[in-house]
Protein backbone atom coordinates (compact mmCIF):
# COMPACT_ATOMS: atom_id res chain seq x y z
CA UNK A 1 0.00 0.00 0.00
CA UNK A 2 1.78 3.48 -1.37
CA UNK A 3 -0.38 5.65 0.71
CA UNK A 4 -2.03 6.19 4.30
CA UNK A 5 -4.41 8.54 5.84
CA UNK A 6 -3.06 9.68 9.44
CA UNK A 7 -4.81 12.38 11.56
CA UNK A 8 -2.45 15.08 13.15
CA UNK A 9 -2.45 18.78 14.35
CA UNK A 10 0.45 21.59 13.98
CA UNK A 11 1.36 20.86 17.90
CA UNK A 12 1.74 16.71 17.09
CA UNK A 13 4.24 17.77 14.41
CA UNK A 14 6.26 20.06 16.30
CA UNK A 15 6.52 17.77 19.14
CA UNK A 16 8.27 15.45 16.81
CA UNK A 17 10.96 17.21 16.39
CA UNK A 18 14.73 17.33 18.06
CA UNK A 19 15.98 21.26 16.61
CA UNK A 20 19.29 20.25 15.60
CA UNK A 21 22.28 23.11 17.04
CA UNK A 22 24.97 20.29 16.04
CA UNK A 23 26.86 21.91 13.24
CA UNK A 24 30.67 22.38 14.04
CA UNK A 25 30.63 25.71 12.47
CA UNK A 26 28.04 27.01 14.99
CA UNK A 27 28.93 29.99 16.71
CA UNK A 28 27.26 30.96 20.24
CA UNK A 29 24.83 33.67 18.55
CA UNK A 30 23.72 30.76 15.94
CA UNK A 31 23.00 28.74 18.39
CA UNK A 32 20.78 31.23 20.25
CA UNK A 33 19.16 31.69 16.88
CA UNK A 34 18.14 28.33 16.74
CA UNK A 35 17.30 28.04 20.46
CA UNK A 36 14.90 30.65 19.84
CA UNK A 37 13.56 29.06 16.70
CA UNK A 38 12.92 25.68 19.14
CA UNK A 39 10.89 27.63 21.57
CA UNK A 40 8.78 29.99 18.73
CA UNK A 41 7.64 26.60 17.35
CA UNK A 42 7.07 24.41 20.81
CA UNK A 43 9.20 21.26 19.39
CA UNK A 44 10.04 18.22 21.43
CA UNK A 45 13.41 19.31 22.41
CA UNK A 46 16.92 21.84 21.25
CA UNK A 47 19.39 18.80 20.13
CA UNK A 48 23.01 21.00 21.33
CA UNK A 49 26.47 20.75 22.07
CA UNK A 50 27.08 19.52 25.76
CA UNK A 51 29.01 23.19 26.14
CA UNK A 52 26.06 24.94 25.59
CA UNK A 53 23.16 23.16 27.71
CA UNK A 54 23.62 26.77 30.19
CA UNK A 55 22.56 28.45 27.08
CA UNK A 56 19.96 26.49 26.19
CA UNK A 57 18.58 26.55 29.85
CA UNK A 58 18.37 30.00 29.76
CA UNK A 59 16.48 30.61 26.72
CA UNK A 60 14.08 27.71 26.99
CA UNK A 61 12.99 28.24 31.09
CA UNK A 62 9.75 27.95 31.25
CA UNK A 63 8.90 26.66 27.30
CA UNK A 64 8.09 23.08 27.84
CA UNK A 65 10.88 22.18 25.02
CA UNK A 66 13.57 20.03 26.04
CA UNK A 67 17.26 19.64 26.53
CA UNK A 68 19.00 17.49 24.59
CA UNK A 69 22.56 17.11 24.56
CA UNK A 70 24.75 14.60 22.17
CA UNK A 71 27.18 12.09 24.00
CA UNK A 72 30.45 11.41 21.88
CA UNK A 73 29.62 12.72 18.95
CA UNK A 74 29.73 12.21 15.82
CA UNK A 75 31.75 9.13 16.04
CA UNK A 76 31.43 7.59 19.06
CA UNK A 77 34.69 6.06 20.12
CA UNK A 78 35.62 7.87 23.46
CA UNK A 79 35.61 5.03 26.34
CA UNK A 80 33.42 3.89 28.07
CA UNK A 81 34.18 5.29 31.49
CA UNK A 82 34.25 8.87 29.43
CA UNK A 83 30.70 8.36 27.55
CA UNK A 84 28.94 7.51 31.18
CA UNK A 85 31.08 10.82 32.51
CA UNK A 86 29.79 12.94 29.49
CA UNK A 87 26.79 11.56 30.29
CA UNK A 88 26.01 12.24 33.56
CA UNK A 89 28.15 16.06 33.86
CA UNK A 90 25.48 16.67 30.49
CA UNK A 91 22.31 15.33 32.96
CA UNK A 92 23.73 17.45 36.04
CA UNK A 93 24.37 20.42 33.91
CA UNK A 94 20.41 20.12 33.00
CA UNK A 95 20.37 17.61 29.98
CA UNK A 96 16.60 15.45 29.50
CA UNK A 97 17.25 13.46 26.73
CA UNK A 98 20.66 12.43 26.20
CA UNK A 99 21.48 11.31 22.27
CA UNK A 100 24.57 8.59 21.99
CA UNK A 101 26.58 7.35 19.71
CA UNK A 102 27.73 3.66 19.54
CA UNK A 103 31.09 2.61 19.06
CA UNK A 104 30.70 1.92 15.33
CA UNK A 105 33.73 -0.22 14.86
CA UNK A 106 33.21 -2.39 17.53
CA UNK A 107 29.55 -2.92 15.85
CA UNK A 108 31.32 -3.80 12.54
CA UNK A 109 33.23 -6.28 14.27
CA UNK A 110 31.00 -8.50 16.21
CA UNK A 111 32.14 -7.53 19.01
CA UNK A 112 28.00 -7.48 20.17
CA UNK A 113 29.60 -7.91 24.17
CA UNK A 114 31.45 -4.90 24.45
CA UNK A 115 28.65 -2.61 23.06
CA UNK A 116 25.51 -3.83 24.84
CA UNK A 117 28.14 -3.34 27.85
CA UNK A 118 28.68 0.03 26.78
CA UNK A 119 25.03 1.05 26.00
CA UNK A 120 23.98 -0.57 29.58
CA UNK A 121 26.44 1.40 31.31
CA UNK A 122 25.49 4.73 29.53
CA UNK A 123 21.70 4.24 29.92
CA UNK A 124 21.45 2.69 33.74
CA UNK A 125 24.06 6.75 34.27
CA UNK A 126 21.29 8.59 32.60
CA UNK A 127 18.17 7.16 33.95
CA UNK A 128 19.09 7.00 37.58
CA UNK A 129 19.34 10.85 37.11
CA UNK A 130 16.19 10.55 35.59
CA UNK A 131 16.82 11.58 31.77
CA UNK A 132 16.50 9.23 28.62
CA UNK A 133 18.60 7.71 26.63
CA UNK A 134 18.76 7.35 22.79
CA UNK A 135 21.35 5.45 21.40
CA UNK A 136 22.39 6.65 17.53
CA UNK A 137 23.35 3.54 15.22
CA UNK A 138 24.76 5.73 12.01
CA UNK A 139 23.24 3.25 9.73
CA UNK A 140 25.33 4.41 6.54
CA UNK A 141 28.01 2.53 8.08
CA UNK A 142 25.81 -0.38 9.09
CA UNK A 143 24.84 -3.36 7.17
CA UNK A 144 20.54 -4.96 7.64
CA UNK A 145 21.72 -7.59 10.12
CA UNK A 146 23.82 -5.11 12.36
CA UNK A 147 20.69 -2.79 12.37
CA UNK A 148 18.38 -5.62 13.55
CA UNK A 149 21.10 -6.82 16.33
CA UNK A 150 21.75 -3.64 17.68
CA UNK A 151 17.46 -3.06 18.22
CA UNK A 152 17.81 -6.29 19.67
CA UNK A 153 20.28 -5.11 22.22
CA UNK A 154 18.24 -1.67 22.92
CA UNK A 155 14.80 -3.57 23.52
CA UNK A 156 16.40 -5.83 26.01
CA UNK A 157 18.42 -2.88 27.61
CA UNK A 158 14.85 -0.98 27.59
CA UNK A 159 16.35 2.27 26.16
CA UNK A 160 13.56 4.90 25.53
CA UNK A 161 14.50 5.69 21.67
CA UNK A 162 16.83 4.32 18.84
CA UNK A 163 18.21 6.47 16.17
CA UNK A 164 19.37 6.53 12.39
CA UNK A 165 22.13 8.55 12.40
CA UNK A 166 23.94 11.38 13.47
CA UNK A 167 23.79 13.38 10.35
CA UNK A 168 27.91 13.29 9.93
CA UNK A 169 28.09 9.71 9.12
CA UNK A 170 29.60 10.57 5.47
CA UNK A 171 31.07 7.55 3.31
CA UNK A 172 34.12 7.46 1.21
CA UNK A 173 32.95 6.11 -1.77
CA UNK A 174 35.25 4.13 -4.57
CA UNK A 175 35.97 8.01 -6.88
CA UNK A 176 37.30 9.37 -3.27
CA UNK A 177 33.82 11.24 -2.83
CA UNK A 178 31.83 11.30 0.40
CA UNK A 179 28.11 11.16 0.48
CA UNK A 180 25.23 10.61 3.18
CA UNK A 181 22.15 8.84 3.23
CA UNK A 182 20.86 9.55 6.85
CA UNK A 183 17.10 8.32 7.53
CA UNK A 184 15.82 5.95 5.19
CA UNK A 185 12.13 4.02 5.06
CA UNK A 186 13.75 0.73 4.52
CA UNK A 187 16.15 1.21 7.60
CA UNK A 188 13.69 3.09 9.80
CA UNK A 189 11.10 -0.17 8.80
CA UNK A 190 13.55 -2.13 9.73
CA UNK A 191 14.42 -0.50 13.51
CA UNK A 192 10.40 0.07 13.84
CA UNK A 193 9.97 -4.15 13.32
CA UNK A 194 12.52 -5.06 15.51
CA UNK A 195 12.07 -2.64 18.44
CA UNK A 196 9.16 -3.01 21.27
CA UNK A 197 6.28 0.01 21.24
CA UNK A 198 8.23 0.86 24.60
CA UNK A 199 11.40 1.35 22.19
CA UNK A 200 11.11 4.51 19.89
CA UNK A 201 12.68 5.53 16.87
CA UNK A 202 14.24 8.80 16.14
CA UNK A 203 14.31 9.45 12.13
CA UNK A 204 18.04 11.94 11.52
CA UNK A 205 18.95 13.06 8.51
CA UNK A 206 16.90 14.00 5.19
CA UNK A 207 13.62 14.89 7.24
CA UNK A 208 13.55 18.28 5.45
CA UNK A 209 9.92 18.50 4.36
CA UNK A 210 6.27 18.81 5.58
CA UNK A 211 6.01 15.37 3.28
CA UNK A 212 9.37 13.57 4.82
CA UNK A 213 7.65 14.69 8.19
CA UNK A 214 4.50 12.79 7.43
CA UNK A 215 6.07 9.59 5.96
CA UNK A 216 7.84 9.23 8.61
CA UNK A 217 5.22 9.39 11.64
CA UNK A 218 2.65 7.36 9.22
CA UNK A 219 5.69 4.31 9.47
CA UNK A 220 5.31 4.82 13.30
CA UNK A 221 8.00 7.52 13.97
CA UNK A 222 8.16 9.60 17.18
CA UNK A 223 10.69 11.61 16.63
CA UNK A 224 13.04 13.39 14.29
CA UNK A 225 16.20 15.31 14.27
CA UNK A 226 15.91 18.11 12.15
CA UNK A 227 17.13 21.35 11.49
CA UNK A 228 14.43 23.06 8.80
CA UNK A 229 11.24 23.20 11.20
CA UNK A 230 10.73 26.77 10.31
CA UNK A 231 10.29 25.63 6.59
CA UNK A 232 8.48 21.97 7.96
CA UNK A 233 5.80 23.78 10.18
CA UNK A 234 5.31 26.57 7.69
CA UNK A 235 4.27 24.30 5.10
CA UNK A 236 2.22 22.29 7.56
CA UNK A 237 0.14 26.23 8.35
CA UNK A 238 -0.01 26.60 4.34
CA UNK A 239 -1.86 23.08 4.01
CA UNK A 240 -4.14 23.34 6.35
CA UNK A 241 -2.63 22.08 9.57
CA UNK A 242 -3.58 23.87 12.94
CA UNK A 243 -4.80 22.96 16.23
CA UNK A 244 -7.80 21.24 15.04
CA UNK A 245 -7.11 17.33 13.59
CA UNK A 246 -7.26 16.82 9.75
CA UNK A 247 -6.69 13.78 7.58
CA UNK A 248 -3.48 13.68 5.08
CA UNK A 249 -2.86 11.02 2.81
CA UNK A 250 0.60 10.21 3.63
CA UNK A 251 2.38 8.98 -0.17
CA UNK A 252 5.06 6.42 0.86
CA UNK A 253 6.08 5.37 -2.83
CA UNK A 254 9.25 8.15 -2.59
CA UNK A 255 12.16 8.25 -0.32
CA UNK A 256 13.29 10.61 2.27
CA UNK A 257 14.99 13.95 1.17
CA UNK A 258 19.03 13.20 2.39
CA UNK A 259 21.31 14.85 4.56
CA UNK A 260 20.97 16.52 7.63
């Protein structure tokens, strides 16, 4: 079936989305920018730099959006004993929702032990403090059956959300080029079969439309990191969508938009 009728309002779609404040380049003003974007348009939470949680205390006080700071990112491969540090100093320093990423190579080597360790560690630091976890996967590194092992791991850890990708997962391709897939449907299927209800999924990367918005939450989607919610919720006013529920037909025949 290529399309689906789902039932949402403007405040369902902004509460799906994680404002991402991730780029390197970002300089303190930008980030205020964008914190002020996040609490304009109500969204789930401000996705920042652990450096500036203060910041994003101060500007969101009061909002009802979230904190969410990222854990050894992008590539995940500071220790353990450092990733459950971050962790907890980002909690303490007012963190909700703490975003991690895996160690990637230890993934691609089997080495399934050593990462469920890991992930245990970092989620039992963050909960006791009483934040969430969601564990990032970068699946453009990732092959089908290391997707489906590492949801495995997640359900039985009982981590609140699993997530694509942290939207810097770039591959090297044969010509010497990088590129970036990000979010897929296939791969987000694939984490939404093999995860609980209690598990969610976070879509990152290409979620850069009103319509990438809506495919997404019509393949059971909770959340997405994105960085366009100006241009997302915008669109969403234009067609129609307010505080009342209406009916879209959701077409899921085309892919996601790519990149971050």
């Amino acid at each position: 079936m290529s399309t689906q009728k789902i039932s949402v309002t403007l405040k369902d779609l902004a509460k799906m989305i994680d404002l991402s404040l991730l780029h390197p380049t970002m300089t303190d003003a930008d980030i205020r920018a964008g914190l002020e974007v996040a609490k304009e348009y109500g969204v789930a939470t401000a996705c920042v730099k652990p450096y500036s949680i203060p910041m994003a205390k101060e500007v969101l006080a009061g909002t009802g959006v979230g904190i969410c700071p990222v854990i050894a990112f992008p590539h995940g491969n500071s220790t353990t004993p450092i990733k459950v540090e971050e962790a907890k100093a980002a909690v303490d320093a007012g963190g909700q929702e703490i975003d991690m990423v895996i160690n990637i190579g230890k993934a691609l080597g089997g080495d399934w032990e050593y990462v469920e360790a890991e992930i245990r560690a970092i989620n039992e630091a963050v909960t006791s403090k009483g934040a969430i976890l969601k564990v990032i996967f970068e699946n453009d590194y990732l092959q089908p059956p290391h997707i489906t092992k590492l949801c495995q791991i997640c359900s039985d850890i009982g981590v609140a959300f699993v997530k694509t990708s942290t939207g810097y997962g770039f591959v090297k391709g044969p010509d010497g080029r990088y590129s970036y897939a990000g979010a897929t449907l296939p791969h987000l299927e694939l984490m939404r079969q093999n995860c609980p209800p209690t598990v969610q999924v976070k879509a990152a990367g290409g979620i850069r439309t009103l319509d990438d918005l809506l495919r997404v939450r019509a393949l059971g989607i909770t959340r997405v990191g994105a960085t366009a919610t100006k241009e997302i919720l915008g669109e969403a006013r234009a067609r129609g969508i307010g505080e009342t529920p209406v009916e879209v037909v959701v077409d899921l025949s085309k892919g996601l938009g790519g990149g971050y």
